[in-house]
C-alpha atoms as a PDB file:
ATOM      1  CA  UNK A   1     164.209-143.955 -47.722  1.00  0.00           C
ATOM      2  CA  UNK A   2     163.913-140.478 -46.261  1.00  0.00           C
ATOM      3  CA  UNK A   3     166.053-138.154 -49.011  1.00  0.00           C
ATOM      4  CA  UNK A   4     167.232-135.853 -47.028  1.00  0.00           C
ATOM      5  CA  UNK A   5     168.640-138.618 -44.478  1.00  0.00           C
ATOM      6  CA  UNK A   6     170.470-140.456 -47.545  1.00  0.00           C
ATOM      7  CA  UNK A   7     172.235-137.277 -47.979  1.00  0.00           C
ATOM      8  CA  UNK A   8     173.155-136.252 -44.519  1.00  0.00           C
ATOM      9  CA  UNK A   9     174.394-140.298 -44.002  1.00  0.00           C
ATOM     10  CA  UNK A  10     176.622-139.588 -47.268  1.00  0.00           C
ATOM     11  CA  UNK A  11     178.727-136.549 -45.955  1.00  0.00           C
ATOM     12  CA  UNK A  12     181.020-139.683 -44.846  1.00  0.00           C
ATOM     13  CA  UNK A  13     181.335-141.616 -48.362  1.00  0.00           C
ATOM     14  CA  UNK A  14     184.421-141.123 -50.989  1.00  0.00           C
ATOM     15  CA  UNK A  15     183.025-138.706 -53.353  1.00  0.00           C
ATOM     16  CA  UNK A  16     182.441-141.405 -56.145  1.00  0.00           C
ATOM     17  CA  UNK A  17     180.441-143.785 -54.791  1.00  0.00           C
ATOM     18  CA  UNK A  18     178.114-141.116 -53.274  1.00  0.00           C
ATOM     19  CA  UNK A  19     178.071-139.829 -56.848  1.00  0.00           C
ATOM     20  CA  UNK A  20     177.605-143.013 -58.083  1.00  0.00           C
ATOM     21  CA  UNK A  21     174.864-144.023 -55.955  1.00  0.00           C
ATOM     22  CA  UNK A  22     172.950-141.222 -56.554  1.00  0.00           C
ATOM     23  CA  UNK A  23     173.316-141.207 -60.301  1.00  0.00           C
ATOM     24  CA  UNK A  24     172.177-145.190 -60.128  1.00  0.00           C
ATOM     25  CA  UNK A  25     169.639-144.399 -57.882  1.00  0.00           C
ATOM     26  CA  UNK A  26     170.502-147.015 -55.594  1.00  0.00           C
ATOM     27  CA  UNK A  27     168.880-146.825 -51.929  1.00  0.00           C
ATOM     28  CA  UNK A  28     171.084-147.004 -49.412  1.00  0.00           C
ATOM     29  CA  UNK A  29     171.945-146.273 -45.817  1.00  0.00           C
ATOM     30  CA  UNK A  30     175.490-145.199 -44.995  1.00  0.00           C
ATOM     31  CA  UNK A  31     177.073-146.172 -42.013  1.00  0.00           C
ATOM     32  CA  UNK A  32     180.428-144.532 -40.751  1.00  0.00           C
ATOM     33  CA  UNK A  33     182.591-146.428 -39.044  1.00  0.00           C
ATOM     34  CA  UNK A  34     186.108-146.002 -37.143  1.00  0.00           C
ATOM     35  CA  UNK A  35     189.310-146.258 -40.547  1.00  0.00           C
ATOM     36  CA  UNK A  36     191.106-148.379 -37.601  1.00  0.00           C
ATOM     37  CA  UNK A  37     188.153-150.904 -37.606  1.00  0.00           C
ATOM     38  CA  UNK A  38     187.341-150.748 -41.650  1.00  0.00           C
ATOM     39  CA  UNK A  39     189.104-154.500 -42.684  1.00  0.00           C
ATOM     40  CA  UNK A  40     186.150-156.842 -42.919  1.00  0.00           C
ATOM     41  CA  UNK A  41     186.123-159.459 -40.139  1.00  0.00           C
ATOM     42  CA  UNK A  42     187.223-156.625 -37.823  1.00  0.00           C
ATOM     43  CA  UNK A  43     184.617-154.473 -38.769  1.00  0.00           C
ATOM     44  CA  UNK A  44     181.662-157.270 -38.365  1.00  0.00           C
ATOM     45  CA  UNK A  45     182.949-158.066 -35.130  1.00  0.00           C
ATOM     46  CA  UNK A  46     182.954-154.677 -34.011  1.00  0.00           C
ATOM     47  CA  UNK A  47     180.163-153.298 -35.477  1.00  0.00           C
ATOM     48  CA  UNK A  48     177.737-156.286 -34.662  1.00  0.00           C
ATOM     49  CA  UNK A  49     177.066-157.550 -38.560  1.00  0.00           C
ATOM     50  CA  UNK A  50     177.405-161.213 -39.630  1.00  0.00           C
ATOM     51  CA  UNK A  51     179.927-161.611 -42.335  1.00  0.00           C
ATOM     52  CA  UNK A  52     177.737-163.414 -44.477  1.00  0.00           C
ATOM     53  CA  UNK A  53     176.602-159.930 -44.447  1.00  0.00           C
ATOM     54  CA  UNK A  54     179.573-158.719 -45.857  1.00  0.00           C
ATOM     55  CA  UNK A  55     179.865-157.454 -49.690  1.00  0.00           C
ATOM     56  CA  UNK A  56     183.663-157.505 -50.234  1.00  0.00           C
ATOM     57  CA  UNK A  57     185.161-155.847 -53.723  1.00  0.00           C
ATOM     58  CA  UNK A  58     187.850-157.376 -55.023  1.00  0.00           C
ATOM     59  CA  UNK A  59     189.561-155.720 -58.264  1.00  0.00           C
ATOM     60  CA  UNK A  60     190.697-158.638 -60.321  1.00  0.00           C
ATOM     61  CA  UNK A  61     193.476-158.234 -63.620  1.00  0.00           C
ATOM     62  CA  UNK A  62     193.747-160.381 -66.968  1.00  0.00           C
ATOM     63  CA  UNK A  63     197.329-159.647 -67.358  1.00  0.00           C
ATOM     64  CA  UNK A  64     196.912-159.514 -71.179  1.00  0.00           C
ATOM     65  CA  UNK A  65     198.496-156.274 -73.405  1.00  0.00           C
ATOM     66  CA  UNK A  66     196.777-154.427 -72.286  1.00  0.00           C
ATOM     67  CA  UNK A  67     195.503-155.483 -68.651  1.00  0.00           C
ATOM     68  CA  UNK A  68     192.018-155.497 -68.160  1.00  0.00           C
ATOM     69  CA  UNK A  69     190.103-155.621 -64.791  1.00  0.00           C
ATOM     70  CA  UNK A  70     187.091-156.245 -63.182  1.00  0.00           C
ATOM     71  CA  UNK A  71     185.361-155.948 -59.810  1.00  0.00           C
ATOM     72  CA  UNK A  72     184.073-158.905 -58.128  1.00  0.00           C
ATOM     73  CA  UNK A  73     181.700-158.625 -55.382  1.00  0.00           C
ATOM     74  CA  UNK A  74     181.799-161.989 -52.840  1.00  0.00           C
ATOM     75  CA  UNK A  75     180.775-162.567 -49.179  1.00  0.00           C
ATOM     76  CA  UNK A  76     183.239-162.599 -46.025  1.00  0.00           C
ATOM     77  CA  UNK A  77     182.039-166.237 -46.006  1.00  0.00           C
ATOM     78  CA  UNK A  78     183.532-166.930 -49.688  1.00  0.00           C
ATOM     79  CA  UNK A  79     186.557-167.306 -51.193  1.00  0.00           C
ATOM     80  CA  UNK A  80     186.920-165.596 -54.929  1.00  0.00           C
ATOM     81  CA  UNK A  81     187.344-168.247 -57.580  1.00  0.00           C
ATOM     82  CA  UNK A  82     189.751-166.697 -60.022  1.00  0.00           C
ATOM     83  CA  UNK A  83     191.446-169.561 -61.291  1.00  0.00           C
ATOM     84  CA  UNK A  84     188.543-171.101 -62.836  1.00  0.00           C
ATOM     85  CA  UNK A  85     185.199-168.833 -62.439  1.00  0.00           C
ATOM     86  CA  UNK A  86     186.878-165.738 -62.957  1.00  0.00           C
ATOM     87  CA  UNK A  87     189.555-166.353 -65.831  1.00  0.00           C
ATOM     88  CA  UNK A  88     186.617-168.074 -67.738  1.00  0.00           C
ATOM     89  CA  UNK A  89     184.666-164.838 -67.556  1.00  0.00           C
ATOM     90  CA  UNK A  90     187.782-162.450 -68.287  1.00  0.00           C
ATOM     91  CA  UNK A  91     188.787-164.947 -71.165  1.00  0.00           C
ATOM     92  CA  UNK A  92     191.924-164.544 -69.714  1.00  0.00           C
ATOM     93  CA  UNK A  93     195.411-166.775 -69.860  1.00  0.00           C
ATOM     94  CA  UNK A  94     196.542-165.156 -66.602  1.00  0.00           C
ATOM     95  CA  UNK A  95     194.000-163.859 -63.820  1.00  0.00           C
ATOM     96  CA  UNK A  96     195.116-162.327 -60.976  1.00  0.00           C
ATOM     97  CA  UNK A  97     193.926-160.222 -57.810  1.00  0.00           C
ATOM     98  CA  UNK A  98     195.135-156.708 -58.888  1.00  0.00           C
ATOM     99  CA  UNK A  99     197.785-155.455 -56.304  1.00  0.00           C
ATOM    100  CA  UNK A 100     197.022-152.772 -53.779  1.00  0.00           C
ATOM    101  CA  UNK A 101     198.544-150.249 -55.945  1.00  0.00           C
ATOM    102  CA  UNK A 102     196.556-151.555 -59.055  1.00  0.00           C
ATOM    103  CA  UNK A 103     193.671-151.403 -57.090  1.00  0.00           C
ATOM    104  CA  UNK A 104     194.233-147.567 -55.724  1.00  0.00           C
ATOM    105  CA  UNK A 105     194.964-145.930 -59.369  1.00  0.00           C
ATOM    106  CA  UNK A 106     192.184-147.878 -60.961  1.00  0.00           C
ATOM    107  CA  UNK A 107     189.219-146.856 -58.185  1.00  0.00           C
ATOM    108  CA  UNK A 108     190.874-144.114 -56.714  1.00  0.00           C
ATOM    109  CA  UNK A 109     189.940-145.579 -53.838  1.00  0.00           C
ATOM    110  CA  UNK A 110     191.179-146.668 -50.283  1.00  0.00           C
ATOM    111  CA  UNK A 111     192.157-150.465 -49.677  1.00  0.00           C
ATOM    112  CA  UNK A 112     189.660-151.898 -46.794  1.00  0.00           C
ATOM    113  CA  UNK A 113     186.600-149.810 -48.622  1.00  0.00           C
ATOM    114  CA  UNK A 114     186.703-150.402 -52.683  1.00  0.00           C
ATOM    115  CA  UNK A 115     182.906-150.259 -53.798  1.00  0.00           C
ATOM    116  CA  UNK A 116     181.453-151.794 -56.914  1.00  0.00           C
ATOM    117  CA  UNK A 117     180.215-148.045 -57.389  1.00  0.00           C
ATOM    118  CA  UNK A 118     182.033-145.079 -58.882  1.00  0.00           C
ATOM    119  CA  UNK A 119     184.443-146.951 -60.505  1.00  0.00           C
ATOM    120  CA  UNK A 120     185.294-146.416 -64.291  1.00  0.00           C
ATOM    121  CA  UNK A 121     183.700-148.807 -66.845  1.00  0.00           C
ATOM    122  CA  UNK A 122     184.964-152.168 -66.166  1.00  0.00           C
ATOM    123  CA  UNK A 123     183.158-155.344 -65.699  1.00  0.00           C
ATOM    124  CA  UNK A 124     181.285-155.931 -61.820  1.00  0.00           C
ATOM    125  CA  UNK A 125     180.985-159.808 -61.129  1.00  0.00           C
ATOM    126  CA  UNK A 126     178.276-160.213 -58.205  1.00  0.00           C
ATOM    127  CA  UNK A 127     178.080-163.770 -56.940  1.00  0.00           C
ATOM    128  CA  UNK A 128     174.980-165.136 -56.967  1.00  0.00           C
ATOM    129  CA  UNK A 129     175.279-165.895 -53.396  1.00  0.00           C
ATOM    130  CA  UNK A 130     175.235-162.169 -52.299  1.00  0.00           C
ATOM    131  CA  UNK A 131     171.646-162.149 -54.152  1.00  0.00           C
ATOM    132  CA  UNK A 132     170.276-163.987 -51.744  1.00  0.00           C
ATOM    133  CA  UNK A 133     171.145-161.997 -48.445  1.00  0.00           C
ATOM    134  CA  UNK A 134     168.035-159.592 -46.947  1.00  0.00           C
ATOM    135  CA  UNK A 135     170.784-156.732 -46.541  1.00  0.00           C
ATOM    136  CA  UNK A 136     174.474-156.537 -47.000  1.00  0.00           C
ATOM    137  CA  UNK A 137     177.145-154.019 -46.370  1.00  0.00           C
ATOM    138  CA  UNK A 138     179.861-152.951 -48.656  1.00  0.00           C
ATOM    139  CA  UNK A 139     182.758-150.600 -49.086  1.00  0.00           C
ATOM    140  CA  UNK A 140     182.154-146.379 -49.516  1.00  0.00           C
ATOM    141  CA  UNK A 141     185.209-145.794 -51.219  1.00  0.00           C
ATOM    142  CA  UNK A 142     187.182-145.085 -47.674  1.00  0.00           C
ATOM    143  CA  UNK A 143     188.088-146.656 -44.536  1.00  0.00           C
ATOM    144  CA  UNK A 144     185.816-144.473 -42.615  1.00  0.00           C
ATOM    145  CA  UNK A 145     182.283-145.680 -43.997  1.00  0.00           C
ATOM    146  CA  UNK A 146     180.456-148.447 -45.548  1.00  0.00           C
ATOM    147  CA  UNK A 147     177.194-148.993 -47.338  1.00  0.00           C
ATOM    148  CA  UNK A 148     174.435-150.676 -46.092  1.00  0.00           C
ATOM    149  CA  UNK A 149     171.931-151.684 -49.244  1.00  0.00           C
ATOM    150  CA  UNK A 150     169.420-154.527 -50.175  1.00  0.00           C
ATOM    151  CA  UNK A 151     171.881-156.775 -52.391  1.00  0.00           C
ATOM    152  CA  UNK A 152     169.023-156.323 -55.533  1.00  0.00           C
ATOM    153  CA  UNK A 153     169.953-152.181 -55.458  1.00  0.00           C
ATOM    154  CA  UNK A 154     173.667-153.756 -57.116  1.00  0.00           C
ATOM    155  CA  UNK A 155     171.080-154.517 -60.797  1.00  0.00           C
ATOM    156  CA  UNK A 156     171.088-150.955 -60.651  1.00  0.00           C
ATOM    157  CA  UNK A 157     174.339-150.389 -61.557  1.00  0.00           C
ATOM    158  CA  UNK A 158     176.127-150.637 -65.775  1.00  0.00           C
ATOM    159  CA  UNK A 159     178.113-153.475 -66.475  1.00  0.00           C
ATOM    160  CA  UNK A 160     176.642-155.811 -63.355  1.00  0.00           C
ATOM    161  CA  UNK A 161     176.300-159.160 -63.911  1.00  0.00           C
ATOM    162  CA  UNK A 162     174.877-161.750 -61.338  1.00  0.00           C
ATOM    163  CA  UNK A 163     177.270-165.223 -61.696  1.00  0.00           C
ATOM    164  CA  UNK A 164     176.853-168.781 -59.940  1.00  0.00           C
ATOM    165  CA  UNK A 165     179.959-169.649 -58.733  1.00  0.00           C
ATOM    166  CA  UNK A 166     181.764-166.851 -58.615  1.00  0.00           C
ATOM    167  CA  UNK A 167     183.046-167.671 -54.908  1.00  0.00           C
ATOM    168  CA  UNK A 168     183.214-170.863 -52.810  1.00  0.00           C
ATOM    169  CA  UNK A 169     182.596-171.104 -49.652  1.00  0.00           C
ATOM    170  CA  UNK A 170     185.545-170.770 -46.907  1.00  0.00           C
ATOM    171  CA  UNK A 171     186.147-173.535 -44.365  1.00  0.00           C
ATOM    172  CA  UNK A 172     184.926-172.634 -40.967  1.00  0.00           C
ATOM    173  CA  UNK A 173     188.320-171.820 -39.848  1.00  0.00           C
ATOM    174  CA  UNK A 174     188.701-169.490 -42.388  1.00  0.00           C
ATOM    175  CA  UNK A 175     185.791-167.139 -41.581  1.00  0.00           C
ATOM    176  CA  UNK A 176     187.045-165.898 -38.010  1.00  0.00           C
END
């Protein structure tokens, strides 16, 4: 990927996961998009992309003492399993989706655009499912970008692990 490109593209990504990214050496493409248009199924529609396509980051809490979290990375097509996949891996008694305002003061980030980069050292989950897309697109951080990458680029990153069974798949009538 052309260098300077990468770094004109990434004028539009949250300051961490550009930092991030670079640090990883991840290639990417970044791909602005309208804040009003940033929630997944809207974005896909607008913005022409399949969501299979679509790398969502979830922040997930063990509500031990203290609470620990992770990031889990599923498709649009998928639903999280974090009564059973997800607890197992946490070795936790009570797993839960971390609220929005978890979610904010951990990443720093906006809802509708947490990445599995730049965030502080917890755990990223990556369904094995993900692995197995050409290209996806995930969050940069905001609601006015996104990151385009080859799913493989995510190995790049500290604490990644690659799990079967992280998600299920959603019905049909779930996915619109």
């Amino acid at each position: 990927m052309d260098e300077g490109k990468i770094h004109e593209e990434a004028l539009c990504l949250h300051p961490a996961v550009e930092g991030a990214l670079k640090e990883a050496r991840i290639e990417y493409r970044a791909f602005p998009c309208d804040p009003e248009l940033a929630d997944t199924m809207v974005f896909c529609q607008r913005y022409d992309f399949s969501p299979a396509q679509a790398a969502n980051a979830i922040i997930v809490a063990a509500k031990d003492n203290p609470v620990r979290y992770a990031c889990c990375v599923v498709l649009a097509t998928t639903r999280l399993d974090v009564n059973k996949c997800v607890r197992r891996l946490m070795d936790g008694k009570k797993v839960s989706f971390a609220s929005g305002e978890e979610t904010v003061r951990l990443t720093g980030m906006q809802i509708g655009g947490v990445a599995p980069f730049g965030l502080p050292p917890i755990p990223i989950y990556v369904d094995l499912a993900v692995m197995d897309q050409p290209q996806v697109i995930a969050g940069g951080g905001n609601r006015s970008s996104k990151v385009i990458l080859a799913p493989s680029q995510f190995k790049k990153l500290n604490g990644v692990e690659i799990i079967s069974g992280l998600a299920v798949p959603r019905p049909p009538q779930e996915q619109s």
